[in-house]
C-alpha atoms as a PDB file:
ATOM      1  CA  UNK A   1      34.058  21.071  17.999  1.00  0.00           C
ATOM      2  CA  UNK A   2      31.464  18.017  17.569  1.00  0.00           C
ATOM      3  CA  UNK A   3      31.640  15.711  19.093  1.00  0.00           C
ATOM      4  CA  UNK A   4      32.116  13.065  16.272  1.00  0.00           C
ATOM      5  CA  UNK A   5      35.582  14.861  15.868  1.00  0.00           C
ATOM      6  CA  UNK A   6      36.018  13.202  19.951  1.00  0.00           C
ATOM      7  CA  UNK A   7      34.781   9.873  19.376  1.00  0.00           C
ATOM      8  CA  UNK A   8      36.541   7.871  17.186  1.00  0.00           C
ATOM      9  CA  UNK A   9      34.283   5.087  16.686  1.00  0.00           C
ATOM     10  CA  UNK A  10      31.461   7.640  15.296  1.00  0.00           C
ATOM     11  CA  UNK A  11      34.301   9.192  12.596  1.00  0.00           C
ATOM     12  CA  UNK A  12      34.946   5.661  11.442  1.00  0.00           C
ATOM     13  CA  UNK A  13      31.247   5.143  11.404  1.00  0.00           C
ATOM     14  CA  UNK A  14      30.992   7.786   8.979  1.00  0.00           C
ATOM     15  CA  UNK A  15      33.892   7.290   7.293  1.00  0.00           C
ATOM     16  CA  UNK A  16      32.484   3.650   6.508  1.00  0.00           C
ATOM     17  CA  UNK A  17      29.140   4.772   5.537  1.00  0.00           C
ATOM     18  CA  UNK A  18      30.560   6.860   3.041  1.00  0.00           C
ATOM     19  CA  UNK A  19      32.475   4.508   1.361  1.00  0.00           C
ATOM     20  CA  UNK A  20      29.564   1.993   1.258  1.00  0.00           C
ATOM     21  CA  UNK A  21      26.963   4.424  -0.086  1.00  0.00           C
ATOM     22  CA  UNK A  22      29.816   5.334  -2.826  1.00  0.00           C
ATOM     23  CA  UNK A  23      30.390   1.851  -2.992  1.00  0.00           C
ATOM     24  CA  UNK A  24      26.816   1.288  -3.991  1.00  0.00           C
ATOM     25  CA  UNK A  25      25.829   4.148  -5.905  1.00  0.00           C
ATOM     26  CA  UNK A  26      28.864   3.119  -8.364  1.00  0.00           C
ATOM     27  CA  UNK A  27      27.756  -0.534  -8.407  1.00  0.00           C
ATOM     28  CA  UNK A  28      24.489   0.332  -9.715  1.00  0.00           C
ATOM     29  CA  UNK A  29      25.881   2.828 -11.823  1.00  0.00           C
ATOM     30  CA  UNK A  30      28.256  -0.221 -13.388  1.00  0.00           C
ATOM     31  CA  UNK A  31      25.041  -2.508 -13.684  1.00  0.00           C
ATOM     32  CA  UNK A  32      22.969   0.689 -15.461  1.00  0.00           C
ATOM     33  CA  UNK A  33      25.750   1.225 -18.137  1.00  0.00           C
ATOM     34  CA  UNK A  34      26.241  -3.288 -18.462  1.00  0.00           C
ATOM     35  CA  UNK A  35      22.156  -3.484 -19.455  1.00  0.00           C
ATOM     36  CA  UNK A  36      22.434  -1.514 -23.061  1.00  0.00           C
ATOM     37  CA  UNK A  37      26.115  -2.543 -23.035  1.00  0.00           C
ATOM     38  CA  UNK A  38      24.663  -6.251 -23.691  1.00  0.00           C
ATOM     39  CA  UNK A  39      22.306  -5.540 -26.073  1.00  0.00           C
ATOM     40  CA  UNK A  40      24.610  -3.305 -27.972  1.00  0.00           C
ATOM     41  CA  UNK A  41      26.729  -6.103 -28.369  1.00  0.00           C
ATOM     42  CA  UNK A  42      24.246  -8.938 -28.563  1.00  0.00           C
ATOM     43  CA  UNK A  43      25.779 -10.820 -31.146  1.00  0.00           C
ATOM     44  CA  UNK A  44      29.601 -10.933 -30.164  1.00  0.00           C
ATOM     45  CA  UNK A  45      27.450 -11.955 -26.486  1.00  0.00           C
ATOM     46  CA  UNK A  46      25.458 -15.039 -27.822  1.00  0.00           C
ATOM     47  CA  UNK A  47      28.183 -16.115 -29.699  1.00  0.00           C
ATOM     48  CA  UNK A  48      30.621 -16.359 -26.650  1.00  0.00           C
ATOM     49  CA  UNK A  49      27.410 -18.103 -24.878  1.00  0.00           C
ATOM     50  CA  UNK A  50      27.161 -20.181 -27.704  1.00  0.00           C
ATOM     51  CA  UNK A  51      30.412 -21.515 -27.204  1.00  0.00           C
ATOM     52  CA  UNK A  52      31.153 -21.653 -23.581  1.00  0.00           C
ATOM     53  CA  UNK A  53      27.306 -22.874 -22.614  1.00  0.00           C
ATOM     54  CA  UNK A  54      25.009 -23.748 -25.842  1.00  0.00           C
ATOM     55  CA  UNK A  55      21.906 -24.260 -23.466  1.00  0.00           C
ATOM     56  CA  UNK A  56      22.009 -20.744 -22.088  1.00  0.00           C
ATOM     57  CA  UNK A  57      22.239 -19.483 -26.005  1.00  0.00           C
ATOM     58  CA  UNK A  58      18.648 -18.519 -26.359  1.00  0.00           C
ATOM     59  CA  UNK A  59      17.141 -15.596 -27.651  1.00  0.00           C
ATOM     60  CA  UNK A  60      15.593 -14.508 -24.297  1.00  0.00           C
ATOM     61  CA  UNK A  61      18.647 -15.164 -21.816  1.00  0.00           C
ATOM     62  CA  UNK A  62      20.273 -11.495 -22.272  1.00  0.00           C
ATOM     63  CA  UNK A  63      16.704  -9.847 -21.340  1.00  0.00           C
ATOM     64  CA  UNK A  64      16.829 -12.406 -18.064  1.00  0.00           C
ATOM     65  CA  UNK A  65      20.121 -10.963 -17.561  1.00  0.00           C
ATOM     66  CA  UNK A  66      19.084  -7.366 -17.958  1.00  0.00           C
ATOM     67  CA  UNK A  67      16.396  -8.203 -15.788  1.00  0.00           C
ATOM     68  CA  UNK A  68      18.693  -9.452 -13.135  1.00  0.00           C
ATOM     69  CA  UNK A  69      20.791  -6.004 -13.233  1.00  0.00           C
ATOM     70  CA  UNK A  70      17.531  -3.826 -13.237  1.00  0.00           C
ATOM     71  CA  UNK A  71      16.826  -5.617  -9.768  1.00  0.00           C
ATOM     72  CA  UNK A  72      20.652  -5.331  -8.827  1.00  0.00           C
ATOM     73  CA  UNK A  73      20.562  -2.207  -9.718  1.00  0.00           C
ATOM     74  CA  UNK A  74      17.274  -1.649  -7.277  1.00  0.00           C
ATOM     75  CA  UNK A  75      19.145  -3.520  -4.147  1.00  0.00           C
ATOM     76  CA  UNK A  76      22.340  -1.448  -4.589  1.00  0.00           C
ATOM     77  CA  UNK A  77      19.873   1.524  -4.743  1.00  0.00           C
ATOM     78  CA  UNK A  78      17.917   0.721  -1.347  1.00  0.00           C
ATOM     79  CA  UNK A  79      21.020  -0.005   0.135  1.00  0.00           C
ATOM     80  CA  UNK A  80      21.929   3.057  -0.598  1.00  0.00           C
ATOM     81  CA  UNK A  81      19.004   4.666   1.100  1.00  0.00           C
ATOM     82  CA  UNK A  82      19.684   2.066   4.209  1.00  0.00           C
ATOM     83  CA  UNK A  83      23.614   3.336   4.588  1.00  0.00           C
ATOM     84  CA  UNK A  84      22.275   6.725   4.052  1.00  0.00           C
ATOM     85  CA  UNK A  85      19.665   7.206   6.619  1.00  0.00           C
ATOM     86  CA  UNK A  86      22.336   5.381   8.837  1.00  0.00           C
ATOM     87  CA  UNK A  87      24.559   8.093   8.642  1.00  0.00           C
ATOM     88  CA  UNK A  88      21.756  10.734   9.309  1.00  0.00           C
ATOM     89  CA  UNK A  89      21.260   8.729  12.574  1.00  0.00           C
ATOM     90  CA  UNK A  90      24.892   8.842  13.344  1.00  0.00           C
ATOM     91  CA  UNK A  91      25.235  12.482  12.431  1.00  0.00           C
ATOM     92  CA  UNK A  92      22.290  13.225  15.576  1.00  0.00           C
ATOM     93  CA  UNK A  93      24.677  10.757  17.752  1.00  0.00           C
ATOM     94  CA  UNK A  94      27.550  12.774  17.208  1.00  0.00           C
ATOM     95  CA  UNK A  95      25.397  16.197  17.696  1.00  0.00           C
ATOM     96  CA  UNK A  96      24.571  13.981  21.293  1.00  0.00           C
ATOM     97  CA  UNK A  97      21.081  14.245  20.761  1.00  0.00           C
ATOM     98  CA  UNK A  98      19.867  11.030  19.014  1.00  0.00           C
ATOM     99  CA  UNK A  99      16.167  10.125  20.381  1.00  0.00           C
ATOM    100  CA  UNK A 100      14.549  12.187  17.903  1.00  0.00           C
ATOM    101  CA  UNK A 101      11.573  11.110  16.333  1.00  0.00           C
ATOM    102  CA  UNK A 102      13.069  11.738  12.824  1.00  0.00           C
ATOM    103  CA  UNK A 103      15.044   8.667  13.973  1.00  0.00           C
ATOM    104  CA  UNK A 104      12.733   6.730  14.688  1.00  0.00           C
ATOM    105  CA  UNK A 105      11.295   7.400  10.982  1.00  0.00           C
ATOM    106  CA  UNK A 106      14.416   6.739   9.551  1.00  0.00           C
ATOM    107  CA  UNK A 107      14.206   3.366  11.758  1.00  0.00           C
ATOM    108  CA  UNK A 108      11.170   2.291  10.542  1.00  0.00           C
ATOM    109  CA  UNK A 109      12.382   3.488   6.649  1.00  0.00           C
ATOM    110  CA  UNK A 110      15.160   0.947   7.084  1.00  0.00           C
ATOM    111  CA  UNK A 111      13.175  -1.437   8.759  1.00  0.00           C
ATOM    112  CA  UNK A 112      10.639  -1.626   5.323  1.00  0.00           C
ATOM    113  CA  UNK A 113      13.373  -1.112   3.373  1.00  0.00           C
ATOM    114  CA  UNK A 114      15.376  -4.288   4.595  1.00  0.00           C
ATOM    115  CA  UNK A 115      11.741  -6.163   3.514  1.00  0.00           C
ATOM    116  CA  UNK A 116      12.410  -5.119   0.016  1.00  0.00           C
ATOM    117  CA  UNK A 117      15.916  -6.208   0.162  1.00  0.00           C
ATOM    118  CA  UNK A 118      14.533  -9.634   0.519  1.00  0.00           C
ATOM    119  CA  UNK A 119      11.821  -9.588  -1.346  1.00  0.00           C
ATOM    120  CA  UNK A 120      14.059  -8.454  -4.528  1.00  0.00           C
ATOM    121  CA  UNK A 121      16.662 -10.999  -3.214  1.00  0.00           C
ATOM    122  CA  UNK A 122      13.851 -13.763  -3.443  1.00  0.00           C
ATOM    123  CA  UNK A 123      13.444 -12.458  -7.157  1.00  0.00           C
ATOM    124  CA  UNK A 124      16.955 -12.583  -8.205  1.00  0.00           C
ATOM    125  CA  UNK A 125      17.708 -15.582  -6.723  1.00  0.00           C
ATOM    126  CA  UNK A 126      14.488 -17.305  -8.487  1.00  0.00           C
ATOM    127  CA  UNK A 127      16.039 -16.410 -11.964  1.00  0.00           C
ATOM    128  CA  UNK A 128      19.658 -17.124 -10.676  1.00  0.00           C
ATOM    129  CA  UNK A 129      18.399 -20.572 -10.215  1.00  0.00           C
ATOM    130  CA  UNK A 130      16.838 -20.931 -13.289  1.00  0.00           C
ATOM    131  CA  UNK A 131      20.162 -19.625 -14.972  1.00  0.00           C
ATOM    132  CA  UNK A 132      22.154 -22.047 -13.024  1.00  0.00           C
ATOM    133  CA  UNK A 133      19.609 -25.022 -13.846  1.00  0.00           C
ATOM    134  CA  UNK A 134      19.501 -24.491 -17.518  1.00  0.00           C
ATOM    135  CA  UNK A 135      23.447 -23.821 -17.205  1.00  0.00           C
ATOM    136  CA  UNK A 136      24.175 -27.395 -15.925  1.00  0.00           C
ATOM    137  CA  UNK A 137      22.151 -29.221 -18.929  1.00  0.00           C
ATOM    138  CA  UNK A 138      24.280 -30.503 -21.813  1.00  0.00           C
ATOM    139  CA  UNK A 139      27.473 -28.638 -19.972  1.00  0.00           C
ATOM    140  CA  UNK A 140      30.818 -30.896 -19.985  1.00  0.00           C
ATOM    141  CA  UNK A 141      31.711 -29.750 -16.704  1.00  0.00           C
ATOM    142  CA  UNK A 142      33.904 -26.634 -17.990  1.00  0.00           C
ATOM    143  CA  UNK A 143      31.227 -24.303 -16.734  1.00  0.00           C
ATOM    144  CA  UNK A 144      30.681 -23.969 -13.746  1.00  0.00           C
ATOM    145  CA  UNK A 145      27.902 -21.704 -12.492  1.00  0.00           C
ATOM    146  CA  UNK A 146      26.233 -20.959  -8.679  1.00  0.00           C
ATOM    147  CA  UNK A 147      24.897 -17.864  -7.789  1.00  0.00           C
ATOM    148  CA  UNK A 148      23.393 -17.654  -3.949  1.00  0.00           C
ATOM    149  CA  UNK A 149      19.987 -15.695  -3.514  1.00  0.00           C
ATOM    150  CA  UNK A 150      16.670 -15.990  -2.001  1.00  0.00           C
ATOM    151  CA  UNK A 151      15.100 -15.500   1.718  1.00  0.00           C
ATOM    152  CA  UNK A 152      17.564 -15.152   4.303  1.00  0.00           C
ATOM    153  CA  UNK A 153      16.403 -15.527   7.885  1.00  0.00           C
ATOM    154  CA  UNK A 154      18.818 -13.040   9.299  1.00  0.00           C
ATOM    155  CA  UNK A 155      17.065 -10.292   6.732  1.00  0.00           C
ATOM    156  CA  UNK A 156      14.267 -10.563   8.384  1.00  0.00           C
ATOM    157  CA  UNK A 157      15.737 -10.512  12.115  1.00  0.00           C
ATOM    158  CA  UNK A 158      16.993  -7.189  11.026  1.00  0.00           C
ATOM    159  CA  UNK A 159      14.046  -5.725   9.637  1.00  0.00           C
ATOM    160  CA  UNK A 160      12.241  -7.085  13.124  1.00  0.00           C
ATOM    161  CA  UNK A 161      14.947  -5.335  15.199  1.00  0.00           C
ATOM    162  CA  UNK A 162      14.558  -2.429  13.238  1.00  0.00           C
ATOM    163  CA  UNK A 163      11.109  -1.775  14.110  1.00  0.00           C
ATOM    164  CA  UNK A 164      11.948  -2.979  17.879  1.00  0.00           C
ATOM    165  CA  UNK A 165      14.979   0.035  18.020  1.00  0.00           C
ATOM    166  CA  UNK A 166      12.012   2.460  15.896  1.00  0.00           C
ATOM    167  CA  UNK A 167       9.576   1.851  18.898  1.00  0.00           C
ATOM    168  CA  UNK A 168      12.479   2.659  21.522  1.00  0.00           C
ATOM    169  CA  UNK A 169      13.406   5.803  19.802  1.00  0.00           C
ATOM    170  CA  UNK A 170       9.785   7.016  19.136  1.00  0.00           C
ATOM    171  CA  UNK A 171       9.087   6.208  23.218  1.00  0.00           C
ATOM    172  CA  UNK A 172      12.685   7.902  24.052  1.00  0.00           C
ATOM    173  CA  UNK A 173      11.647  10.930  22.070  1.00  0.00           C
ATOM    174  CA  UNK A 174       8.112  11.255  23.515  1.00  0.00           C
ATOM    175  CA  UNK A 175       9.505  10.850  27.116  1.00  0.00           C
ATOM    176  CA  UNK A 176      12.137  13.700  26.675  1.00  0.00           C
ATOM    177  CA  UNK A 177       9.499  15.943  24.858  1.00  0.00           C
ATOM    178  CA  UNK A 178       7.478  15.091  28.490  1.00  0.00           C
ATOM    179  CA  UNK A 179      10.775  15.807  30.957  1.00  0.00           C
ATOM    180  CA  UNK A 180      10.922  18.624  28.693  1.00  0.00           C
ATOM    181  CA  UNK A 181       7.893  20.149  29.303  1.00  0.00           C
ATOM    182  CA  UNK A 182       7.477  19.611  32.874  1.00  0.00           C
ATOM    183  CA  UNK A 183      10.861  21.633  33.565  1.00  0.00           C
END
């Protein structure tokens, strides 16, 4: 018996990150079948645009919404990765030996992958706003369109902590390797 089958807390941990890494493996699955879905119907598309928001009805808007999903698509992906080497960590917590260095490598993975999140979130929310700019033009107020995106501070905290809790389980690992050897 593990002892993740004892502790409650890890099994829900677990439980958790498997629904989240479904979670986002069938969001970007939803956004990779959505990007020739709107091209293969393009014209029923632009005509509903046409209608609901005239300004957004040019021919380049579907390929700034394909290009939106492709970097969707690429979050939900290294979020993925993030809930995934998560529950590698956990699984070495609930084998009761967690300062190995392969966690602090997966530490340091999250860490640069929690840059990336930003740095695609700065992307998608610099064409969001251009959407929701052009969107507002010429609109009678039936449409009404805000999409949130860009830097977030408290990205960045994590991404810092995550390197902080890397260094801790690198040091933790060396010192045990050290006890180790001097038994």
């Amino acid at each position: 018996m593990t002892s993740i089958t004892r502790d409650p807390l890890l099994a829900i941990a677990k439980g958790v990150l498997w629904f989240l890494m479904g979670s986002m493996l069938l969001g970007a699955a939803a956004c990779l079948v959505a990007i020739p879905g709107m091209h293969l119907f393009q014209d029923k598309i632009t005509v509903q645009i046409a209608h609901e928001a005239p300004h957004l009805a040019m021919p380049q808007f579907l390929w700034v919404v394909s290009g939106i999903l492709a970097c969707v698509t690429a979050l939900l992906l290294i979020l993925f990765r993030v809930f995934l080497l998560l529950k590698r960590i956990v699984d070495t917590v609930g084998q009761g030996d967690p300062f190995v260095p392969e966690n602090a490598t997966r530490l340091t993975q999250m860490a640069w992958l929690s840059l990336a999140m930003q740095v695609m979130s700065v992307v998608i929310g610099g064409v969001a706003d251009w959407i929701e700019k052009t969107a507002e033009h010429g609109v009678d107020g039936d449409l009404q369109i805000h999409i949130d995106g860009g830097f977030a501070g408290n990205g960045l905290l994590l991404m810092l902590i995550l390197f902080i809790l890397a260094r801790v389980f690198r040091q933790g690992a060396a010192m045990r390797a050290e006890l180790e050897n001097t038994v």
